[in-house]
C-alpha atoms as a PDB file:
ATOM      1  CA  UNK A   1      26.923   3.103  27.752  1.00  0.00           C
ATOM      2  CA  UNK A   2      23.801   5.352  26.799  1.00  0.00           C
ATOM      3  CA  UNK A   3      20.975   6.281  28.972  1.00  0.00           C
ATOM      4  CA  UNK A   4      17.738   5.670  27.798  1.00  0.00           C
ATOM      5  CA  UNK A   5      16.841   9.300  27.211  1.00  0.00           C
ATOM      6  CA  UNK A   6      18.939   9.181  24.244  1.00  0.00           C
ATOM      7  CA  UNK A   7      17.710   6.331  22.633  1.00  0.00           C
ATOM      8  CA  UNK A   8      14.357   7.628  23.505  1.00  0.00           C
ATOM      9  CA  UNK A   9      15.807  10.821  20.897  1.00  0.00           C
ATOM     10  CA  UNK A  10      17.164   8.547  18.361  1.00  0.00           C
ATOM     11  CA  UNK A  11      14.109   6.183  18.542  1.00  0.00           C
ATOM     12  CA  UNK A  12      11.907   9.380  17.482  1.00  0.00           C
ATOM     13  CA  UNK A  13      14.467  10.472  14.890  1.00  0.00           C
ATOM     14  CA  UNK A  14      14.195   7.555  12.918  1.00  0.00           C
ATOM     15  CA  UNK A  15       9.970   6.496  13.452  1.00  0.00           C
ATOM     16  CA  UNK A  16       8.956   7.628  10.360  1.00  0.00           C
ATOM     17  CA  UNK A  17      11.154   5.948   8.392  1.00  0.00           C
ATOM     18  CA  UNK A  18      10.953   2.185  10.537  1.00  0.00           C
ATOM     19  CA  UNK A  19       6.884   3.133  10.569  1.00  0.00           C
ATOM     20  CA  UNK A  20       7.228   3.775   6.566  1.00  0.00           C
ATOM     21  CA  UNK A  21       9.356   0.155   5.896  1.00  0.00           C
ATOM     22  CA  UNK A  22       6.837  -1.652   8.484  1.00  0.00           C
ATOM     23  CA  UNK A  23       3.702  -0.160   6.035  1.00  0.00           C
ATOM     24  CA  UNK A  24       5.625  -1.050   2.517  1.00  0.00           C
ATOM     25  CA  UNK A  25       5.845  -4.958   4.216  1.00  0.00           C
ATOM     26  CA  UNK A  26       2.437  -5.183   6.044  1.00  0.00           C
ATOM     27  CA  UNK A  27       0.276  -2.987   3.860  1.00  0.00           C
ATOM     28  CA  UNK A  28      -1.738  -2.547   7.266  1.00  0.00           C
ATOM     29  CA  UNK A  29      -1.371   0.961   9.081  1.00  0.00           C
ATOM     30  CA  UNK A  30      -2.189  -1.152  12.617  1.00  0.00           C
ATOM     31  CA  UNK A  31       0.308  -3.991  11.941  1.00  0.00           C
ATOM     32  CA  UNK A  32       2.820  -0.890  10.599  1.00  0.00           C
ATOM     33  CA  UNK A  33       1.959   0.724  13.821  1.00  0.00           C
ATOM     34  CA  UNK A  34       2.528  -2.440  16.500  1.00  0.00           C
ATOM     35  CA  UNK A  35       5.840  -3.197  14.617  1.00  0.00           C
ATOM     36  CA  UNK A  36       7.366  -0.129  15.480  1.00  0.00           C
ATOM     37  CA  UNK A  37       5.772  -0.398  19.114  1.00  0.00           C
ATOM     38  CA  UNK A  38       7.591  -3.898  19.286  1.00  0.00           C
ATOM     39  CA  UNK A  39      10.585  -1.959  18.020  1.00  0.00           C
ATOM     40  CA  UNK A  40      10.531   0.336  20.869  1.00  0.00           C
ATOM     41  CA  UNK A  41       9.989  -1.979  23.065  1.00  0.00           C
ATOM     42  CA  UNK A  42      12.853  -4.005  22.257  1.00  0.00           C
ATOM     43  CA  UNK A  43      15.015  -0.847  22.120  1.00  0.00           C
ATOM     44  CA  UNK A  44      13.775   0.399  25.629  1.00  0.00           C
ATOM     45  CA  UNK A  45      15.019  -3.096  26.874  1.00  0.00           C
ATOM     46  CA  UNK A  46      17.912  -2.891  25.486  1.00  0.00           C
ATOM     47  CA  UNK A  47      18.935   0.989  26.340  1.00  0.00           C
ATOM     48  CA  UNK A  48      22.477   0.610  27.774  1.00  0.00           C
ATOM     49  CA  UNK A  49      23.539  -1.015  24.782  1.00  0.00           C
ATOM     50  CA  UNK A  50      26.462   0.317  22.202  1.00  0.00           C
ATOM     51  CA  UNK A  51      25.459   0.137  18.708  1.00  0.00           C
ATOM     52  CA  UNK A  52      27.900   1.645  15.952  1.00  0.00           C
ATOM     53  CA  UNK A  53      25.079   1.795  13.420  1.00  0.00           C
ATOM     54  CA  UNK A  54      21.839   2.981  15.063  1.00  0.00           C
ATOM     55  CA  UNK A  55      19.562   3.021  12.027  1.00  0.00           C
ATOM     56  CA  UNK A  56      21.057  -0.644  10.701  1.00  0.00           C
ATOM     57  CA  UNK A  57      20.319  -1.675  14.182  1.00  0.00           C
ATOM     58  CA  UNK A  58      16.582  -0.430  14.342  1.00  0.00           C
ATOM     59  CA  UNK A  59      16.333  -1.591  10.538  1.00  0.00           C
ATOM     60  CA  UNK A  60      17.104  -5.041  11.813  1.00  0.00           C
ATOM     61  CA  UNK A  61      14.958  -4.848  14.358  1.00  0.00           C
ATOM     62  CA  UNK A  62      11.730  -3.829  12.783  1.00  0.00           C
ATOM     63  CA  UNK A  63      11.914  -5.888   9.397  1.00  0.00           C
ATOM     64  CA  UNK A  64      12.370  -9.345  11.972  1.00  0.00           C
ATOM     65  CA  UNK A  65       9.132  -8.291  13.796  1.00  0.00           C
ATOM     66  CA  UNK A  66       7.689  -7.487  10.042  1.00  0.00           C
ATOM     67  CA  UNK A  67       8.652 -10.725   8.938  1.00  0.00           C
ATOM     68  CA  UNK A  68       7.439 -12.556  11.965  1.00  0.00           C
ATOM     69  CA  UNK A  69       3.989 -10.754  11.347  1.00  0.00           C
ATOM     70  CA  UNK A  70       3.457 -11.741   7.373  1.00  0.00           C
ATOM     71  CA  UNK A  71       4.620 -15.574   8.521  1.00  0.00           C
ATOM     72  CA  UNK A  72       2.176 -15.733  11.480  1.00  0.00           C
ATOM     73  CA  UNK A  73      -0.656 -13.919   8.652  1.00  0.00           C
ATOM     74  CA  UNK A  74       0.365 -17.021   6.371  1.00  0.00           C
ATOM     75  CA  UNK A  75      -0.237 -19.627   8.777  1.00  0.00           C
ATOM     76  CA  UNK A  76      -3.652 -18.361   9.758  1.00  0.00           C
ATOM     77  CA  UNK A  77      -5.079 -17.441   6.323  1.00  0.00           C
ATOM     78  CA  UNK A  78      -8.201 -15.829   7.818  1.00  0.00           C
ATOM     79  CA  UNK A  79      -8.697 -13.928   4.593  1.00  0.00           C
ATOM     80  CA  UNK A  80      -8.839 -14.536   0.984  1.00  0.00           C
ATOM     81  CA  UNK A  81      -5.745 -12.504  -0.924  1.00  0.00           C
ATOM     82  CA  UNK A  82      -7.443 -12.552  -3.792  1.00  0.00           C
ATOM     83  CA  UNK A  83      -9.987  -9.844  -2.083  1.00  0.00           C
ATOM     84  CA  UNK A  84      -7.640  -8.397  -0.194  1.00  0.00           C
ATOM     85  CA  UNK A  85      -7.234  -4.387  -0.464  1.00  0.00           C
ATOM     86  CA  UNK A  86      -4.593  -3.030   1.625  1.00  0.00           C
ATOM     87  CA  UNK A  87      -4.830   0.024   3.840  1.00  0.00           C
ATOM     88  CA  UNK A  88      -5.046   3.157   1.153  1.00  0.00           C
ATOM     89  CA  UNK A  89      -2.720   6.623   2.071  1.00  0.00           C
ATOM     90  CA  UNK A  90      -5.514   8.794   0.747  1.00  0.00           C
ATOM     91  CA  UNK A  91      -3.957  12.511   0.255  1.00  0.00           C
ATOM     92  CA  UNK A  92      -6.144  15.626  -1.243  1.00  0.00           C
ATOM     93  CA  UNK A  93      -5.885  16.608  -4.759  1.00  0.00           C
ATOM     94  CA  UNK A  94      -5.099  19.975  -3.524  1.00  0.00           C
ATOM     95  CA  UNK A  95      -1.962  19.445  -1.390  1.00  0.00           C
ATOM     96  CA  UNK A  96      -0.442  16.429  -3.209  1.00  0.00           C
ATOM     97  CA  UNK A  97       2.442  17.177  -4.820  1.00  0.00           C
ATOM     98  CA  UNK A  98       2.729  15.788  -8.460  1.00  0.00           C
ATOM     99  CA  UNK A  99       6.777  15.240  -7.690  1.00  0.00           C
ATOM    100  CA  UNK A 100       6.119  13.294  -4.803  1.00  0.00           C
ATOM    101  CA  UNK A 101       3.057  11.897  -6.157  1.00  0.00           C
ATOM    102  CA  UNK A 102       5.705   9.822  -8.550  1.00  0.00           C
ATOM    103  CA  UNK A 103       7.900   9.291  -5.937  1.00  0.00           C
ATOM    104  CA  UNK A 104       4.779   7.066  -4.347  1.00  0.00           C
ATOM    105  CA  UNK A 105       3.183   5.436  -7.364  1.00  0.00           C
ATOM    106  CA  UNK A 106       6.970   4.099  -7.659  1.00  0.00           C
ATOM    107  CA  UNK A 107       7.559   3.021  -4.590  1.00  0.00           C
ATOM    108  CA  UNK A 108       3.942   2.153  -2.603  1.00  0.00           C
ATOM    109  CA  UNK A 109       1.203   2.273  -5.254  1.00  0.00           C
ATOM    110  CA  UNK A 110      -1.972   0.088  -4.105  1.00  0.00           C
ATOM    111  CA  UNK A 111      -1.976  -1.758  -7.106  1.00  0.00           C
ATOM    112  CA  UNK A 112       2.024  -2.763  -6.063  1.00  0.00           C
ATOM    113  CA  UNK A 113       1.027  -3.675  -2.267  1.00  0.00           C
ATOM    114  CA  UNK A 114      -1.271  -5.545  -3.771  1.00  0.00           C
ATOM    115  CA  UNK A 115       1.016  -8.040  -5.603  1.00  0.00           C
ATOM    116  CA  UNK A 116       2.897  -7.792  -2.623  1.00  0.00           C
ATOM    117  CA  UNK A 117       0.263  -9.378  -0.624  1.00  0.00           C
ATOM    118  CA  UNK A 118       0.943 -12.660  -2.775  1.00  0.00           C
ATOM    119  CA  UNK A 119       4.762 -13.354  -2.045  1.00  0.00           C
ATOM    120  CA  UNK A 120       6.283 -15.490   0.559  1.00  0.00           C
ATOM    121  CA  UNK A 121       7.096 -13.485   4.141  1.00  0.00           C
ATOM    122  CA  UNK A 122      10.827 -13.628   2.901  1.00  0.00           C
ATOM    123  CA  UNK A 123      10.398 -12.594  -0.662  1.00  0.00           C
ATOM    124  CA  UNK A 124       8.694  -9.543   0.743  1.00  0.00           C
ATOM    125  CA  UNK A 125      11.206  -8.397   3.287  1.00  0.00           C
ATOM    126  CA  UNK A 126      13.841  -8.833   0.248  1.00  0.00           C
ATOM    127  CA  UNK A 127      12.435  -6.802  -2.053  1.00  0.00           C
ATOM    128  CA  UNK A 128      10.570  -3.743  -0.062  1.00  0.00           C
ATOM    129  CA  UNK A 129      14.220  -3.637   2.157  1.00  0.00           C
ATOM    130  CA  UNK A 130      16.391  -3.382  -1.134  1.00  0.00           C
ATOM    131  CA  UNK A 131      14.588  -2.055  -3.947  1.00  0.00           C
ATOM    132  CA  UNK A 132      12.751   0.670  -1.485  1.00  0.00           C
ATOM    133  CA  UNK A 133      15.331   1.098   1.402  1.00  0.00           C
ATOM    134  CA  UNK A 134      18.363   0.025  -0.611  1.00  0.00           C
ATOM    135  CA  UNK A 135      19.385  -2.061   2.154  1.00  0.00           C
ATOM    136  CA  UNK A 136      22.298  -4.363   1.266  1.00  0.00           C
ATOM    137  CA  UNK A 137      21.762  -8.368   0.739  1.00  0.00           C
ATOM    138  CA  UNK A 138      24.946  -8.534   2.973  1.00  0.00           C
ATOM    139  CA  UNK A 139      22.450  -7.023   6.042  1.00  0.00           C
ATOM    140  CA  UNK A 140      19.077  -8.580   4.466  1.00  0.00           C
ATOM    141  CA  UNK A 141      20.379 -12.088   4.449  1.00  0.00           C
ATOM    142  CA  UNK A 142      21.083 -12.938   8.297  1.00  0.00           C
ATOM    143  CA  UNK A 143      17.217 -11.749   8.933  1.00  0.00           C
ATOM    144  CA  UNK A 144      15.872 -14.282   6.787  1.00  0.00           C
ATOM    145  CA  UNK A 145      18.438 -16.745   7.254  1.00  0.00           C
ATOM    146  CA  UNK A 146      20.250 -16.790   3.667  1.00  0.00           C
ATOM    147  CA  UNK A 147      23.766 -16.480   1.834  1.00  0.00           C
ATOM    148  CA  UNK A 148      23.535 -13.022   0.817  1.00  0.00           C
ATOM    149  CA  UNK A 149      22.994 -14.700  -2.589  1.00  0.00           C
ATOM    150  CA  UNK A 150      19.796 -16.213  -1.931  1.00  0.00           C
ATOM    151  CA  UNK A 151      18.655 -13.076  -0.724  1.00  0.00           C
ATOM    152  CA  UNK A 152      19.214 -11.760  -3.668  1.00  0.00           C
ATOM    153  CA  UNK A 153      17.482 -14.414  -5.761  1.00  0.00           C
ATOM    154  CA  UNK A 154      14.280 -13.665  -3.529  1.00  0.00           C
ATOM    155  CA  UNK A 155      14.244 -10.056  -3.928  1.00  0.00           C
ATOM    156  CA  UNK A 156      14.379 -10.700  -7.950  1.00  0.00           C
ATOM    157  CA  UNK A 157      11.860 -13.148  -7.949  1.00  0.00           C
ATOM    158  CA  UNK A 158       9.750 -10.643  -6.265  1.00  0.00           C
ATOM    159  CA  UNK A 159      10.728  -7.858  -8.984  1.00  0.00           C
ATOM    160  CA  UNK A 160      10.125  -9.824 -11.491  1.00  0.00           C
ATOM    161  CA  UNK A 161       6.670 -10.316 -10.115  1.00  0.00           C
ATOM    162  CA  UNK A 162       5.961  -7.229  -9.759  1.00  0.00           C
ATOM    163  CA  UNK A 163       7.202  -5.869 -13.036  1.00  0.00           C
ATOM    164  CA  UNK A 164       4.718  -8.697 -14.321  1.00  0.00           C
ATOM    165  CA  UNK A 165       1.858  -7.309 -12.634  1.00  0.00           C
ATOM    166  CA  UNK A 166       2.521  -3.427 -12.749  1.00  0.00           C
ATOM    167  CA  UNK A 167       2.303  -0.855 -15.532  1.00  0.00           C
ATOM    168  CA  UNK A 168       5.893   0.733 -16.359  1.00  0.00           C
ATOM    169  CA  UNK A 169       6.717   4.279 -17.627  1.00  0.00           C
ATOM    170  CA  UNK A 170       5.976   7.635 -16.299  1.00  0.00           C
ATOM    171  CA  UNK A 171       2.363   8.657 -15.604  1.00  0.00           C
ATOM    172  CA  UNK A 172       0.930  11.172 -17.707  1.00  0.00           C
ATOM    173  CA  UNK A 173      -1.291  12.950 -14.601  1.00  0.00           C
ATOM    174  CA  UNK A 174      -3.449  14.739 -16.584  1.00  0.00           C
ATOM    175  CA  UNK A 175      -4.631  12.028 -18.730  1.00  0.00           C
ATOM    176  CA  UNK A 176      -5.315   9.790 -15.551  1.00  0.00           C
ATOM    177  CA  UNK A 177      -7.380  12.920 -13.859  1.00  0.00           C
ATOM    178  CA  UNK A 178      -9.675  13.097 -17.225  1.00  0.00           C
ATOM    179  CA  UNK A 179      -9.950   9.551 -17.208  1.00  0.00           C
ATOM    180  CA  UNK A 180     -11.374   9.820 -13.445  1.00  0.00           C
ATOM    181  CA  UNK A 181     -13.674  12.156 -14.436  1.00  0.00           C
ATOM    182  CA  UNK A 182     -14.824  10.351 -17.010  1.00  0.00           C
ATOM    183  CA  UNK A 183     -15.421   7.220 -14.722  1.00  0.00           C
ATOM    184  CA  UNK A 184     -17.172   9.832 -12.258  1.00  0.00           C
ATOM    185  CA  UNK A 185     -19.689  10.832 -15.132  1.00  0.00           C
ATOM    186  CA  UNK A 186     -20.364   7.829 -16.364  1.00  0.00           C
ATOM    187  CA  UNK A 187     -20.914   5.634 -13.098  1.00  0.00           C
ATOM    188  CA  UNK A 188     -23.435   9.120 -11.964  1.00  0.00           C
ATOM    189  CA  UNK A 189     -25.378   8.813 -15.121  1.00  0.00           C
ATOM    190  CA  UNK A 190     -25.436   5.266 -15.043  1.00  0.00           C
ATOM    191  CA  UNK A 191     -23.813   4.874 -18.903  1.00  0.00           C
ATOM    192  CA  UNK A 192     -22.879   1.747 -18.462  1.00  0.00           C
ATOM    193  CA  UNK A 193     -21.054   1.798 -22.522  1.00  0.00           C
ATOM    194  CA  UNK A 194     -18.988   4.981 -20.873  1.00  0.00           C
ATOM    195  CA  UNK A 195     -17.662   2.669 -18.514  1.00  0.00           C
ATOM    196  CA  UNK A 196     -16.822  -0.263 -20.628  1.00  0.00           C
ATOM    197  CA  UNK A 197     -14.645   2.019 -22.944  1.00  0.00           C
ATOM    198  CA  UNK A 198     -12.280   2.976 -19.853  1.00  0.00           C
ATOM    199  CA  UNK A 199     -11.963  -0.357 -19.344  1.00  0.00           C
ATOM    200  CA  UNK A 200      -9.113  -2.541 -20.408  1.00  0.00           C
ATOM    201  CA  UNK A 201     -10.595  -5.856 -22.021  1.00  0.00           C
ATOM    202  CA  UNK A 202      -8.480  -7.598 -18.915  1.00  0.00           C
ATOM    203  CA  UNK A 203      -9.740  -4.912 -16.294  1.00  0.00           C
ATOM    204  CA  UNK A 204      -9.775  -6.307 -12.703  1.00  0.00           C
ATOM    205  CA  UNK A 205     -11.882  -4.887 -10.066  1.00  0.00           C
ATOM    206  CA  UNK A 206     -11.080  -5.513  -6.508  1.00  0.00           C
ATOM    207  CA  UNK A 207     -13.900  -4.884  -3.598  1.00  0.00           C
ATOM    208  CA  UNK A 208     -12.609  -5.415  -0.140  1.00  0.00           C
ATOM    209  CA  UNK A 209     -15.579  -5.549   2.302  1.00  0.00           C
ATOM    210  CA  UNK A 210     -14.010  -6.670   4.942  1.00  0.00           C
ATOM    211  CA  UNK A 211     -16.722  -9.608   5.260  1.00  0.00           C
ATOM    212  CA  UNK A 212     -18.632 -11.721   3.037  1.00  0.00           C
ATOM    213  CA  UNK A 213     -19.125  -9.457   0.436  1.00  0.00           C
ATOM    214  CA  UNK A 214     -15.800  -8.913  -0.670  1.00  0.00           C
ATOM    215  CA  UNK A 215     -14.887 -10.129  -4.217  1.00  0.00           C
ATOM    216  CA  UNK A 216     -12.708 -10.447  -7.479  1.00  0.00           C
ATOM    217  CA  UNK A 217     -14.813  -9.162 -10.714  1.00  0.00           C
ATOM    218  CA  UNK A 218     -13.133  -9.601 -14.296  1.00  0.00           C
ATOM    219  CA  UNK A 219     -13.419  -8.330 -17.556  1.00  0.00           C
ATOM    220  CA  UNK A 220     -15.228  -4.365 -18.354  1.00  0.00           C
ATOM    221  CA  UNK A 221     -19.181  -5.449 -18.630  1.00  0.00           C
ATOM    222  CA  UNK A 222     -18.770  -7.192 -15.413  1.00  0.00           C
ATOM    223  CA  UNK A 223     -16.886  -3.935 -13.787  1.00  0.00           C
ATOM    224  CA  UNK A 224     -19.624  -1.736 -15.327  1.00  0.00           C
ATOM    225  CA  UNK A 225     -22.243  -3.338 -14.036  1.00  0.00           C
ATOM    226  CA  UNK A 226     -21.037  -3.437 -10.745  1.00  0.00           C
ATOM    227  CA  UNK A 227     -20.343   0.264 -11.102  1.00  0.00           C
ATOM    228  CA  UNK A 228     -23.862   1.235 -12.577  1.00  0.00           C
ATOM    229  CA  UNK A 229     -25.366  -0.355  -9.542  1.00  0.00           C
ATOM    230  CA  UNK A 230     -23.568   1.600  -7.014  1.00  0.00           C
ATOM    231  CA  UNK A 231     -25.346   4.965  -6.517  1.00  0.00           C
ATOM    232  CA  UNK A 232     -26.662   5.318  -3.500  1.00  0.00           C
ATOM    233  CA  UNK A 233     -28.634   8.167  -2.233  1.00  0.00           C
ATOM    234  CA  UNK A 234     -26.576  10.992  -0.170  1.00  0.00           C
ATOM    235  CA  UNK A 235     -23.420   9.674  -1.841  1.00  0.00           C
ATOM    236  CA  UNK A 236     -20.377  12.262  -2.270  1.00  0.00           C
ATOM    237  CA  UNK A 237     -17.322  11.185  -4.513  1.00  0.00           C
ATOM    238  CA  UNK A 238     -14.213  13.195  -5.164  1.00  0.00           C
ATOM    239  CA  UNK A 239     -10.797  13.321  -6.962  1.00  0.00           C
ATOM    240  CA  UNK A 240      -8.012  12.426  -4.671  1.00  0.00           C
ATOM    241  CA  UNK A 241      -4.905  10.601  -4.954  1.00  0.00           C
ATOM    242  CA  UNK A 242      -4.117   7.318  -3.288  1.00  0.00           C
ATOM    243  CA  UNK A 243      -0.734   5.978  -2.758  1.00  0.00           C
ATOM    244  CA  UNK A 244       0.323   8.933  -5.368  1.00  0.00           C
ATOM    245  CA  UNK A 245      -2.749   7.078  -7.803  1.00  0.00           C
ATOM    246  CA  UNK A 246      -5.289   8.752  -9.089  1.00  0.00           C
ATOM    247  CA  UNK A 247      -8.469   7.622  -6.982  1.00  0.00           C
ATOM    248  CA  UNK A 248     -11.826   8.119  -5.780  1.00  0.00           C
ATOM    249  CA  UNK A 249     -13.511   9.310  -2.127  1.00  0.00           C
ATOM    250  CA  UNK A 250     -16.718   8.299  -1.481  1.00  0.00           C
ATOM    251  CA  UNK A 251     -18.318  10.398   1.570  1.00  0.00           C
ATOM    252  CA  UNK A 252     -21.859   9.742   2.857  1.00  0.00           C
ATOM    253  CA  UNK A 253     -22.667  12.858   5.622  1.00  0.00           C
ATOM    254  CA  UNK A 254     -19.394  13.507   6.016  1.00  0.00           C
ATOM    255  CA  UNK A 255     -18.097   9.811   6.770  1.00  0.00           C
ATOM    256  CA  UNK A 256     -15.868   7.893   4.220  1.00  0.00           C
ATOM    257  CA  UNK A 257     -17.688   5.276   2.880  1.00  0.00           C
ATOM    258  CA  UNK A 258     -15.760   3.804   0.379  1.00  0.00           C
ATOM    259  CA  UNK A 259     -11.777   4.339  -1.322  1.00  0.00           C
ATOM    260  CA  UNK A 260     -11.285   3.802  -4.612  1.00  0.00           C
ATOM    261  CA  UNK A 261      -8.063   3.438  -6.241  1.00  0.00           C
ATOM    262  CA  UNK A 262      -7.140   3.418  -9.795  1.00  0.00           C
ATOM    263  CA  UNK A 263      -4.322   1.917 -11.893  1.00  0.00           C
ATOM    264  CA  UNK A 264      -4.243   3.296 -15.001  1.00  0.00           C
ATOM    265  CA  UNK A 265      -2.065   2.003 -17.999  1.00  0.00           C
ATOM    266  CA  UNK A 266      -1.761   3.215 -21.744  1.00  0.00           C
ATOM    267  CA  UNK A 267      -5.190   5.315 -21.053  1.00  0.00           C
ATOM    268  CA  UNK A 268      -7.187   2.265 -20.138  1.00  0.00           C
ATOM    269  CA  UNK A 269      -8.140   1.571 -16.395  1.00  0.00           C
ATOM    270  CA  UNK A 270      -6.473  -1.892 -15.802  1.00  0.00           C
ATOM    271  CA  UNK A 271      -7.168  -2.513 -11.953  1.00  0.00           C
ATOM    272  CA  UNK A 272      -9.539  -0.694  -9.535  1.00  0.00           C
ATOM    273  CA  UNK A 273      -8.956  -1.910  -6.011  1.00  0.00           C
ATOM    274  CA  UNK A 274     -11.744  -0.320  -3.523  1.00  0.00           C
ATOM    275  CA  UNK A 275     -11.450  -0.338   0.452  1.00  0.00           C
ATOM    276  CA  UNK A 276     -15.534  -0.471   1.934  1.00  0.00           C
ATOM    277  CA  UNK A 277     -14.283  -2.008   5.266  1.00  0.00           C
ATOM    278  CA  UNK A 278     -16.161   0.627   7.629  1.00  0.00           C
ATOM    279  CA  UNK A 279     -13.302  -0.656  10.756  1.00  0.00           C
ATOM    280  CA  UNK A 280     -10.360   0.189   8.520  1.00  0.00           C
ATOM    281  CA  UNK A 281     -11.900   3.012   6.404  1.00  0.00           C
ATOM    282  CA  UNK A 282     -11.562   5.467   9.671  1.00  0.00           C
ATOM    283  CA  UNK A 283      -8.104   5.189   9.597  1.00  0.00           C
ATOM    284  CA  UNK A 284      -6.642   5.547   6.222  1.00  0.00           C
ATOM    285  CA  UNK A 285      -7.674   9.491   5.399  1.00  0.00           C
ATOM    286  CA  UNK A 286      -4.702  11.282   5.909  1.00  0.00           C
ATOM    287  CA  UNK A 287      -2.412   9.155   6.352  1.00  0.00           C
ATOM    288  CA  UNK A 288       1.089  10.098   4.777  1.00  0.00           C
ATOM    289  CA  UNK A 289       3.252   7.228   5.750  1.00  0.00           C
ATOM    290  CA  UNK A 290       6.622   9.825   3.110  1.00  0.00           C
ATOM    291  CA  UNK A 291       6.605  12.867   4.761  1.00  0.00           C
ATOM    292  CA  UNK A 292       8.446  14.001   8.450  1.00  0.00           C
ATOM    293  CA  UNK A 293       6.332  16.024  10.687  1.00  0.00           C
ATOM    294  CA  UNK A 294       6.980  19.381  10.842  1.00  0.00           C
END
């Protein structure tokens, strides 16, 4: 028997990585958040228990109320996908470190919770629990109620998704920060030609409102007009890096207004995916869902 004083310890020992896994499979810092609070709570009820393998245990625990989550989100559909952005880890230019920064593009770029976003509830949990927790099928399967061999069949249909949908190689850093400097220039001075050369002829951009005015705009005219057309008075916009992507900060007297984030691929700019949602926008500066406190 343990007392709950020392599952209160090993609770807090292992938060940041059960509040990192809930993020990776919600994409929401409040539904990453309440996950782990369910966690607790379900620990907390459970505090005289014997468990052999603490972090399987709390694993278990937190993907079921994850996957519970993205099936209830299904059913309701209150949102387009299509327009959906999710919440951005925005980190400084300054303090980012370029090792990590790989670490992240790798393993929770925007562009990749993004494609996320479009799998079934069980796909997900397959494929963020093994490919980014390297969590067994054996242990994945009895959450989502498969042989440990359909498990693995929905984890690779997820892959091969997101290999579909995501640049591959190593990031040249450099190149990517020129390019966003380039995009800064160019959307200041209104030169709309400078934008359509960044542009990859199948460039997506991605605005998520949070309301009506969210949308899906293809192809690099369409993007650079939509660019030209956003300089507002008072605006502030600076070089940061989002989900270990080159991005954008827009600041308006101080206050974030907008989060831009940019995927980048061969030197063209193949996706920007930008966060204008004023409710969710206070949340995500930051945020660093990879490092321990200290």
């Amino acid at each position: 028997m343990r007392d709950a004083e020392f599952w209160a310890a090993r609770f807090e020992e292992h938060r940041p990585r059960l509040r990192a896994m809930a993020y990776r499979m919600l994409g929401s810092f409040t539904e990453a958040d309440d996950a782990v609070q369910e966690t607790w709570l379900r620990v907390s009820r459970a505090s005289g228990e014997d468990v052999d393998n603490i972090g399987g245990w709390l694993t278990t625990i937190v993907s079921r109320q994850c996957l519970n989550m993205l099936r209830a989100r299904a059913n309701r559909r209150e949102e387009p996908l299509d327009a959906r952005v999710p919440d951005p880890v925005v980190e400084s230019d300054d303090t980012a470190d370029p090792a990590e920064q790989g670490v992240l593009a790798h393993s929770v770029g925007l562009a990749l919770l993004v494609v996320l976003d479009t799998l079934e509830p069980a796909e997900r949990l397959a494929f963020v629990l093994h490919d980014m927790f390297a969590v067994p099928f054996e242990k994945i399967a009895p959450m989502v109620d498969r042989t440990p061999a359909a498990a693995r069949k929905l984890a690779s249909r997820a892959r091969q998704r997101v290999q579909r949908s995501n640049p591959t190689g190593q990031p040249d850093r450099a190149r990517q920060r020129e390019i966003i400097d380039a995009w800064l220039t160019a959307a200041r001075g209104g030169d709309f030609a400078g934008l359509v050369t960044l542009l990859h002829p199948d460039a997506l951009l991605r605005v998520d409102t949070g309301g009506a005015g969210s949308k899906l705009v293809r192809g690099p005219a369409e993007i650079a007009e939509q660019a030209t057309m956003y300089r507002a008075a008072g605006l502030h916009a600076r070089f940061v890096v989002v989900n270990g992507d080159p991005g954008i900060l827009a600041t308006s007297n101080g206050r974030p207004t907008a989060v831009l984030a940019f995927t980048i691929s061969d030197g063209w700019i193949v996706e920007i995916d930008i966060l204008t949602d004023p409710r969710r926008l206070t949340n995500v500066t930051g945020q660093d869902l990879d490092r321990k406190p200290s």
